[in-house]
Protein backbone atom coordinates (compact mmCIF):
# COMPACT_ATOMS: atom_id res chain seq x y z
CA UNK A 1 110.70 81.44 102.18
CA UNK A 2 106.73 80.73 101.45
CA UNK A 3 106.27 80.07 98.18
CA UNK A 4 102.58 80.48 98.78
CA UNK A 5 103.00 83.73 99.70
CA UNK A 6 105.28 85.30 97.47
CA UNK A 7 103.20 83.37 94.33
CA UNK A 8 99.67 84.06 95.53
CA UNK A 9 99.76 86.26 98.44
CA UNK A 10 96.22 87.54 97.95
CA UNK A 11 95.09 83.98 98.77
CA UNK A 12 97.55 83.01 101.28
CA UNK A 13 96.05 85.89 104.09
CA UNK A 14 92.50 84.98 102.32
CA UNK A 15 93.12 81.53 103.41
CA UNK A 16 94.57 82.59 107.18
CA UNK A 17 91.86 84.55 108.14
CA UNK A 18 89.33 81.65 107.07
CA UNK A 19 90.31 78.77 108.80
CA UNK A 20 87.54 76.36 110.01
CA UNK A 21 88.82 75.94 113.84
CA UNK A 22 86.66 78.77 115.81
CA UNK A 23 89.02 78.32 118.59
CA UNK A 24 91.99 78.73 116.80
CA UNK A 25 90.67 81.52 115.15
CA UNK A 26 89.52 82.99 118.99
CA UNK A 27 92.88 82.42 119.66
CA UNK A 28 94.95 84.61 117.19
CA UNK A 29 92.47 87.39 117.11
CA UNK A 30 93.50 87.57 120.75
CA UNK A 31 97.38 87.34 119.53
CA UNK A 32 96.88 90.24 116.93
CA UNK A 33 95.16 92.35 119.99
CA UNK A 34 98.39 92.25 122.20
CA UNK A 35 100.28 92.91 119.04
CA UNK A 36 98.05 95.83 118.34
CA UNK A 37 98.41 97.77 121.71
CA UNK A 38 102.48 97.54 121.38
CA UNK A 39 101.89 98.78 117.37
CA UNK A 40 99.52 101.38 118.53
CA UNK A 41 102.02 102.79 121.49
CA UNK A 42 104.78 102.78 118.72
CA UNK A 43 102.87 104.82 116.28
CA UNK A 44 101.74 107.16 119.29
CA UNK A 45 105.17 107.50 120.39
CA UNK A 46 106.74 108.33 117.71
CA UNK A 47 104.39 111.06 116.22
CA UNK A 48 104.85 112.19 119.59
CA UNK A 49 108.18 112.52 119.12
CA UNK A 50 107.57 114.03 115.91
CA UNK A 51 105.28 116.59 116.86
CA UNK A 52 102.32 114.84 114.66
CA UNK A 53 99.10 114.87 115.14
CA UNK A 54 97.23 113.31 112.47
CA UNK A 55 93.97 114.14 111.32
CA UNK A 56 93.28 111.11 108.30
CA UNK A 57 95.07 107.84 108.70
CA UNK A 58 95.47 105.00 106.30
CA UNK A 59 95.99 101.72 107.41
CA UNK A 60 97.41 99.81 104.52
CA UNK A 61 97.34 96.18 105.36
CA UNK A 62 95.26 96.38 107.81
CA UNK A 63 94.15 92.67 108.56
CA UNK A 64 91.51 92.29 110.78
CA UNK A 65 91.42 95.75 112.28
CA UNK A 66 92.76 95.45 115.24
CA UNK A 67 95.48 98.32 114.67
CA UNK A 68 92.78 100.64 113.73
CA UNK A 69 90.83 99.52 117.13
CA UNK A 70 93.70 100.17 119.36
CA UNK A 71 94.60 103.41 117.44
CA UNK A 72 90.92 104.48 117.53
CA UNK A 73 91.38 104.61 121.42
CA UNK A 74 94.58 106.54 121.24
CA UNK A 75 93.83 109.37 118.84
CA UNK A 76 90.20 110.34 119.53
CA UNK A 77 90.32 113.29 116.54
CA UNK A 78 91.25 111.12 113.47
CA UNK A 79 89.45 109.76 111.02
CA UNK A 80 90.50 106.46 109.56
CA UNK A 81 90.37 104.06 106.13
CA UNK A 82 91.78 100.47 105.94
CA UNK A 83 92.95 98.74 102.72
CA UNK A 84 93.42 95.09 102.86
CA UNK A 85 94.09 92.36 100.36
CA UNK A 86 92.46 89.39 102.12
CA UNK A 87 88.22 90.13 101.85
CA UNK A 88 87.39 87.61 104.58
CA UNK A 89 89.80 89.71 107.08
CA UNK A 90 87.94 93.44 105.84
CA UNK A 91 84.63 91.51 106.89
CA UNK A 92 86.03 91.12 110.65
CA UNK A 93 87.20 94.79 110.31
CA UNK A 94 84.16 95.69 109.52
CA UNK A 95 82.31 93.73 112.17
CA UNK A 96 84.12 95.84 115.27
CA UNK A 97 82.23 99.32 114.20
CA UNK A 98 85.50 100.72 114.94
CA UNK A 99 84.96 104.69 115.63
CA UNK A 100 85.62 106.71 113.23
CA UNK A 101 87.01 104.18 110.52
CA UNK A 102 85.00 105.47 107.15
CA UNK A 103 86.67 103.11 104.62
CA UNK A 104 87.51 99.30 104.81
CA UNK A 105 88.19 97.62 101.54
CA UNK A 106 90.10 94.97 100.06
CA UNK A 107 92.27 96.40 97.39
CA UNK A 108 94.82 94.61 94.41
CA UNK A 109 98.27 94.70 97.13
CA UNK A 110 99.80 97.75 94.73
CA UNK A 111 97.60 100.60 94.19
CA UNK A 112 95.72 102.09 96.78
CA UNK A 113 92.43 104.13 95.14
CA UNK A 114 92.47 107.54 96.48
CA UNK A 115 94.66 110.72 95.26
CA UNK A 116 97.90 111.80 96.48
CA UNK A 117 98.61 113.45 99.56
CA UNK A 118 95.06 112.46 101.08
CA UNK A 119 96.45 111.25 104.49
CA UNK A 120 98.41 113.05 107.07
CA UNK A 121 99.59 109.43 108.13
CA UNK A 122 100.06 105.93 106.07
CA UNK A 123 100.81 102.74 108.09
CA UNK A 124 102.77 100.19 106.92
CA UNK A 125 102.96 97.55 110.47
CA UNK A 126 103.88 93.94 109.79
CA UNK A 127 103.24 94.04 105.92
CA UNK A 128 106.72 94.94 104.22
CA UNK A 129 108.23 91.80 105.39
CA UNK A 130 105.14 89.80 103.95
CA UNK A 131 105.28 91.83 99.78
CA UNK A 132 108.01 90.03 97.32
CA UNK A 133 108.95 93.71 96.44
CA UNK A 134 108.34 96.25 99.25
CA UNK A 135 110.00 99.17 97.26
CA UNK A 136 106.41 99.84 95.07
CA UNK A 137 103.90 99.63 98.21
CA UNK A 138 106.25 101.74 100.38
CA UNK A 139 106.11 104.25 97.54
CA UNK A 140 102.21 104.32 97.23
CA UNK A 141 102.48 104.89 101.00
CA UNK A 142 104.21 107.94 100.42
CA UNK A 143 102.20 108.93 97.57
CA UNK A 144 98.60 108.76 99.02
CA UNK A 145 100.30 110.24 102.71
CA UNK A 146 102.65 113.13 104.21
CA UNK A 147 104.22 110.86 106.53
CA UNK A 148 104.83 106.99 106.06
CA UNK A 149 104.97 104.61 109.79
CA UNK A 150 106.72 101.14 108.98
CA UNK A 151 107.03 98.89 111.71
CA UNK A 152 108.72 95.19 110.95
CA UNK A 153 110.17 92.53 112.64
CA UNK A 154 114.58 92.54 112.27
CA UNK A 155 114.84 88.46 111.54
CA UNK A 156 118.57 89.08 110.26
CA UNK A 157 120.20 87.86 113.36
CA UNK A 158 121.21 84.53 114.97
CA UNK A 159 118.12 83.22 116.65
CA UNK A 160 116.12 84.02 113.38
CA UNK A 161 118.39 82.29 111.60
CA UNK A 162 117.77 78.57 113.22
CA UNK A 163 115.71 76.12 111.04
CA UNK A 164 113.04 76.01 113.16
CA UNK A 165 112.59 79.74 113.19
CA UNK A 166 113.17 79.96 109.76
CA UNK A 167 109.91 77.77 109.64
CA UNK A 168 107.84 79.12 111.76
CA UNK A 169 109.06 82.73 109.74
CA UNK A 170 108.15 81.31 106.24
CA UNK A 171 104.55 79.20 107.56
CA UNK A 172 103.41 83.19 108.06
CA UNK A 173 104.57 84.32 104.69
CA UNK A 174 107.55 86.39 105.94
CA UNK A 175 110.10 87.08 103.07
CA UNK A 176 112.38 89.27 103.73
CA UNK A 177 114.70 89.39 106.96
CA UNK A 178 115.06 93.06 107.96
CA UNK A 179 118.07 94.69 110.18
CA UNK A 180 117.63 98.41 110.33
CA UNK A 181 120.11 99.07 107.42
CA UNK A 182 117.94 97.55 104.76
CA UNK A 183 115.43 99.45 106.36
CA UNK A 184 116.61 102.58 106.31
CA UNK A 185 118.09 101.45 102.60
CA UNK A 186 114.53 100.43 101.46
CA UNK A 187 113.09 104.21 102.75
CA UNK A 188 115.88 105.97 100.95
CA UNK A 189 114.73 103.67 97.61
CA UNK A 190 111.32 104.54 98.07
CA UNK A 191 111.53 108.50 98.77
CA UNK A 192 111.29 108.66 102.13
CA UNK A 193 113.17 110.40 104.50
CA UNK A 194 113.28 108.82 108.31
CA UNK A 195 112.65 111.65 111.36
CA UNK A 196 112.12 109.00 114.20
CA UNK A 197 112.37 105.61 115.08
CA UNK A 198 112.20 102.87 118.16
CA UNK A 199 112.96 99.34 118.61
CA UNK A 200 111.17 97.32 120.84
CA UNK A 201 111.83 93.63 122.14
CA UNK A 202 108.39 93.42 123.09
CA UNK A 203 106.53 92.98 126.20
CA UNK A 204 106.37 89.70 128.11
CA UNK A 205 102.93 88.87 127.52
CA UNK A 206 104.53 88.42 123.95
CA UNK A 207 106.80 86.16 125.44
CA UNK A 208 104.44 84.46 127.17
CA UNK A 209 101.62 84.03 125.18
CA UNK A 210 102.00 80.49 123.13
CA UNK A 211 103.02 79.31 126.99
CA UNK A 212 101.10 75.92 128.09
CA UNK A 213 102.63 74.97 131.25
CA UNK A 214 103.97 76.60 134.02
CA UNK A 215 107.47 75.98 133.52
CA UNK A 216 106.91 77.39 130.08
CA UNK A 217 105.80 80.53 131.57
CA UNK A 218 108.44 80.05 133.49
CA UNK A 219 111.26 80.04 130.90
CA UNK A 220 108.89 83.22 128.87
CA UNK A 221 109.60 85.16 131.20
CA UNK A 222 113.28 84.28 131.77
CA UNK A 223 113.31 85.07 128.13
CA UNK A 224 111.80 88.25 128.30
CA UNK A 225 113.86 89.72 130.84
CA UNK A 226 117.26 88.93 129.81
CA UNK A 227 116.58 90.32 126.53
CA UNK A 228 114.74 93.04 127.65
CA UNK A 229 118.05 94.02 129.59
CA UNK A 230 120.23 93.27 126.91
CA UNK A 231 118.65 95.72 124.81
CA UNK A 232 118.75 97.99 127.08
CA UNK A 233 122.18 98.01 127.46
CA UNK A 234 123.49 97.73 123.88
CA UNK A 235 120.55 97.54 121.45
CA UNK A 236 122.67 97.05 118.31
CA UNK A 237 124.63 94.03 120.42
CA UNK A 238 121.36 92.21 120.72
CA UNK A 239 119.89 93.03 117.48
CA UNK A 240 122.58 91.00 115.89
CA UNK A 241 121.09 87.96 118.27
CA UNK A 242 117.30 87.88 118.95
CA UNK A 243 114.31 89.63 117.10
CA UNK A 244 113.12 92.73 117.73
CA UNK A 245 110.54 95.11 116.47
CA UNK A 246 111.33 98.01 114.69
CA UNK A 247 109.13 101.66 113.52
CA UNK A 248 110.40 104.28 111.91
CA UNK A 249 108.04 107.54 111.17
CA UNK A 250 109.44 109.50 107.59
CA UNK A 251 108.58 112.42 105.84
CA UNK A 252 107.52 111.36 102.07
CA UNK A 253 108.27 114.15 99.49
């Protein structure tokens, strides 16, 4: 668990998105890209699915605005508004001129400042693992939109469960370890109703990303296929074993 985090988690992203290495910094803005076009082709899919098209989106946690970029590109008709806690990450957002975003603001983490039912769609991708209580900011998801998208990593399995994942889990301020029940359990809490959902174990330039040799690329991509296969062919099976990423679109009240 990071204590940072969970005690101060306004400056914990402040301080992750202000780091003094430029080429670190290059480094995981090119990270959060590839994890933006696999967010952006969940959300897509699954309003697809759906039969949503939405008009006003709310990012909510939006970071440096990479999510809005990619879904910018997919859904040419909506108009967009980001609400992050970290101020330094809201000035990178800002700095892309992303079409058709009006809003980017830092807000408080709990309330977000527009009325109820102002969004057809409220995302919620990569943040509920990172809030000490998710319940409340899944709940002002549903207020301020008519449908909710959550996406978040399920770290209750074995892999996650090493030490050294545990780590690397609580260095980036995760707290919670999600499996789909206490996903579906937190949606019920919070007023939502799930209509569709995907899991994902992730492309292999995922995989292969934090590779610096060939046989680490190597061994990536072994890595990517067998668990792309076994998830495949029994996704609950392989939940219980490696990480995936899971979305589920609901209908709030």
């Amino acid at each position: 668990m990071s204590i940072e985090a969970r005690q101060d988690p306004a400056a914990f992203y402040t301080a992750g998105y202000s780091l003094d290495d430029h080429e670190h910094r290059l480094k995981m803005g090119r990270w959060r890209a590839i994890g933006a076009r696999s967010k952006a082709a969940h959300a897509s899919e699954l309003c697809s699915r759906a039969g949503l098209t939405p008009a006003r989106v709310v990012e909510i946690g939006c970071g440096d605005g990479a999510l809005l970029s990619a879904l910018s590109d997919r859904w040419p008709a909506a108009r967009f508004d980001g609400f992050e806690l970290s101020a330094p990450a809201i000035e990178i957002a800002r700095g892309r001129d992303i079409a058709r975003v009006e809003r980017l603001e830092a807000y408080d983490g709990s309330r977000i400042p527009v009325e109820d039912g102002t969004y057809d769609l409220a995302i919620l991708s990569h943040v509920l693992e990172h809030v000490p209580d998710p319940e409340p900011l899944l709940a002002e998801a549903a207020r301020v939109a008519k449908h909710v998208l959550v996406e978040v990593p399920l770290e209750n399995n074995r892999s996650a469960a090493r030490p050294a994942k545990r780590a690397i889990s609580a260095s980036i301020g995760h707290l919670h370890a999600f499996d789909r029940a206490a996903v579906r359990a937190l949606a019920r809490r919070a007023g939502v109703r799930p209509v569709a959902e995907l899991a994902d174990p992730l492309a292999r330039e995922h995989h292969a990303f934090f590779a610096d040799s060939a046989k680490a690329r190597v061994a990536a991509a072994a890595k990517w296929a067998v668990r792309a296969a076994s998830h495949r062919a029994h996704a609950p099976s392989a939940e219980r074993f490696f990480t995936v990423h899971y979305a589920v679109l609901a209908e709030t009240a």
